[in-house]
Protein backbone atom coordinates (compact mmCIF):
# COMPACT_ATOMS: atom_id res chain seq x y z
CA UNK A 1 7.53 -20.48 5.06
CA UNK A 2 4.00 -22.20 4.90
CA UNK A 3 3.15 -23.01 1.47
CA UNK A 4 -0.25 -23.18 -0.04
CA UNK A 5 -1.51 -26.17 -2.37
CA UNK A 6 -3.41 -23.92 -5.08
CA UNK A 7 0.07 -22.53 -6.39
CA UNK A 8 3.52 -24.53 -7.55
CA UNK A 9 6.14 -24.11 -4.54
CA UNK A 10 8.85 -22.51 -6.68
CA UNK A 11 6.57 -19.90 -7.65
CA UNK A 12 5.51 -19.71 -4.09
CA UNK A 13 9.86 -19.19 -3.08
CA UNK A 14 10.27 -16.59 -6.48
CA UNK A 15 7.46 -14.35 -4.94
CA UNK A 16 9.13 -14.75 -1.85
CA UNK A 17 12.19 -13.02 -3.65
CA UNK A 18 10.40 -10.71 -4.95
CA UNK A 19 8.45 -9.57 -1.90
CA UNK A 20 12.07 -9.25 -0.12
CA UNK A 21 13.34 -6.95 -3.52
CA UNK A 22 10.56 -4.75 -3.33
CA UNK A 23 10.64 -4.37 0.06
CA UNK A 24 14.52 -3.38 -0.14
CA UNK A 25 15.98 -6.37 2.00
CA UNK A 26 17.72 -7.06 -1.01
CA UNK A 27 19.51 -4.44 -3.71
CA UNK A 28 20.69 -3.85 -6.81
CA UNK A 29 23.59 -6.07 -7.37
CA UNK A 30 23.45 -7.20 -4.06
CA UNK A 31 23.91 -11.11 -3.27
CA UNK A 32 21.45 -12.89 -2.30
CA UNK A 33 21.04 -16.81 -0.51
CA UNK A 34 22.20 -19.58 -2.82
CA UNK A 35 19.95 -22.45 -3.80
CA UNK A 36 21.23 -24.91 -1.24
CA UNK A 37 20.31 -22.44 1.35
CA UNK A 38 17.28 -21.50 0.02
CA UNK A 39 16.58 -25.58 0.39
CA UNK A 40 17.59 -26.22 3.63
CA UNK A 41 15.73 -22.67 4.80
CA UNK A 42 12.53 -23.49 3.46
CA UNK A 43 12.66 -27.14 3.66
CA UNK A 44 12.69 -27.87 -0.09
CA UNK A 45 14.65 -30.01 -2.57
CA UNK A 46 17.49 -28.04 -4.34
CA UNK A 47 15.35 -28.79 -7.99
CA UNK A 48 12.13 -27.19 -6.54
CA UNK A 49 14.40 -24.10 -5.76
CA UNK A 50 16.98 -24.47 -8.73
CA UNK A 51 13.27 -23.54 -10.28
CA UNK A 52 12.55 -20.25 -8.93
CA UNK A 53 16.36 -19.06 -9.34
CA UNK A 54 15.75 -20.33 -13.22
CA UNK A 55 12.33 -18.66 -13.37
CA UNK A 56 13.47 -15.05 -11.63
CA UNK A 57 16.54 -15.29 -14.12
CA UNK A 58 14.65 -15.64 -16.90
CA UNK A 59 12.42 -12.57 -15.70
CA UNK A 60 15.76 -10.41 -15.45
CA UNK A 61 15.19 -10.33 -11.65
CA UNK A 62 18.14 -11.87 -10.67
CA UNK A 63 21.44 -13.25 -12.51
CA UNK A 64 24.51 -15.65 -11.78
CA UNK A 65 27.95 -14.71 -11.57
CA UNK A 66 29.35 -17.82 -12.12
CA UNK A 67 31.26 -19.70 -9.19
CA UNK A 68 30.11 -16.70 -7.00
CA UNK A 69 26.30 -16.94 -6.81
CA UNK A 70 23.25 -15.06 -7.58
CA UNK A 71 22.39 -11.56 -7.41
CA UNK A 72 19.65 -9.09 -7.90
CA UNK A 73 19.95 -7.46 -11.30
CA UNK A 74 20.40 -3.97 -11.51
CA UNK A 75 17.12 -3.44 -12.73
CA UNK A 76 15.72 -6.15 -10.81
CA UNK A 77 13.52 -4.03 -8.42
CA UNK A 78 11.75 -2.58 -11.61
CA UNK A 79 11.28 -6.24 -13.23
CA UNK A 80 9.94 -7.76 -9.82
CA UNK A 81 6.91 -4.69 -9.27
CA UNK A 82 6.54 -5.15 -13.02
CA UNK A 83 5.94 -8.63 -12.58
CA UNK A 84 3.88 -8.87 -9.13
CA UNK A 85 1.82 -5.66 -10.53
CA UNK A 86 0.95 -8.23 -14.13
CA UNK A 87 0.21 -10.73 -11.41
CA UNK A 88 -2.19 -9.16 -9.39
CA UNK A 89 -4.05 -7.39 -12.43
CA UNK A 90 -4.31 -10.55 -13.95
CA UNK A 91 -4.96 -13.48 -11.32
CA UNK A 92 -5.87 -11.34 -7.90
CA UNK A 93 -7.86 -8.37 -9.15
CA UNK A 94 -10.59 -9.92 -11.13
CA UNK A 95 -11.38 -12.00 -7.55
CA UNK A 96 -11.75 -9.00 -5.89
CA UNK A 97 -13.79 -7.40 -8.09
CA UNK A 98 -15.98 -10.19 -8.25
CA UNK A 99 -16.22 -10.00 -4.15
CA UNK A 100 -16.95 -6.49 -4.38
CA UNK A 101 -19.98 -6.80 -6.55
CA UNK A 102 -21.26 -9.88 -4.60
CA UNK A 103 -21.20 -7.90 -1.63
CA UNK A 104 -22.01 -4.74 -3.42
CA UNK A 105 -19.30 -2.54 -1.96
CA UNK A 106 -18.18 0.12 -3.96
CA UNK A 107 -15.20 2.00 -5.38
CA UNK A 108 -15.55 4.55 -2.84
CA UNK A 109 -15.89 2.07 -0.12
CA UNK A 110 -12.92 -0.21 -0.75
CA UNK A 111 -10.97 3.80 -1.56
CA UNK A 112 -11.66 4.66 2.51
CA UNK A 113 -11.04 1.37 3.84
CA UNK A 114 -7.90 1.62 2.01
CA UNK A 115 -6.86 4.63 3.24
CA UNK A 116 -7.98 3.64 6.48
CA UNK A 117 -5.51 0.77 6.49
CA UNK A 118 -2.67 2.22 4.42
């Protein structure tokens, strides 16, 4: 995974996780990669990625069983496009609205390319 500098790395892993729950890779109650793997996969320290386990947790994303690992909550799909949809509304969205009236496209314009590309 190639990280970028303008955003923490464990946030950078939990949207990973979330990207690979909304996409269905991983299910309700299904297991996912423990934190040492996580590490070793994406070349991190074990604290960086203890982090975005902690943080996902605390979202109700994913939970421990203890001794067994983690898991994707039951209504961890919900939580995750819940919490990518607050993300983009509040940190993404105002950007590209901003682009759109510097380079005065419109509504309608951005609605066809959209479709265009959906």
């Amino acid at each position: 995974m190639e990280f970028i500098e303008n955003q923490p790395i464990y946030m950078q892993i939990a949207d990973n996780f979330c990207e690979n729950i909304l996409l269905e890779k991983w299910k309700a109650n299904e297991r996912i990669p423990s934190v040492r793997d996580i590490a070793v996969t994406m070349e991190v320290n074990p604290n960086t990625a203890m982090r975005a386990f902690v943080y996902l947790q605390e979202k109700d994303i994913i939970y421990n069983k203890r001794g067994i690992g983690y898991f994707v909550a039951e209504e961890g799909y919900q939580k995750a496009l819940e919490l990518k949809r607050e993300e983009f509304i509040q940190r993404d969205l105002p950007v590209l609205m901003k682009t759109m009236k510097l380079l005065d496209i419109s509504c309608n314009e951005m609605e066809a390319l959209y479709n265009e590309n959906a």
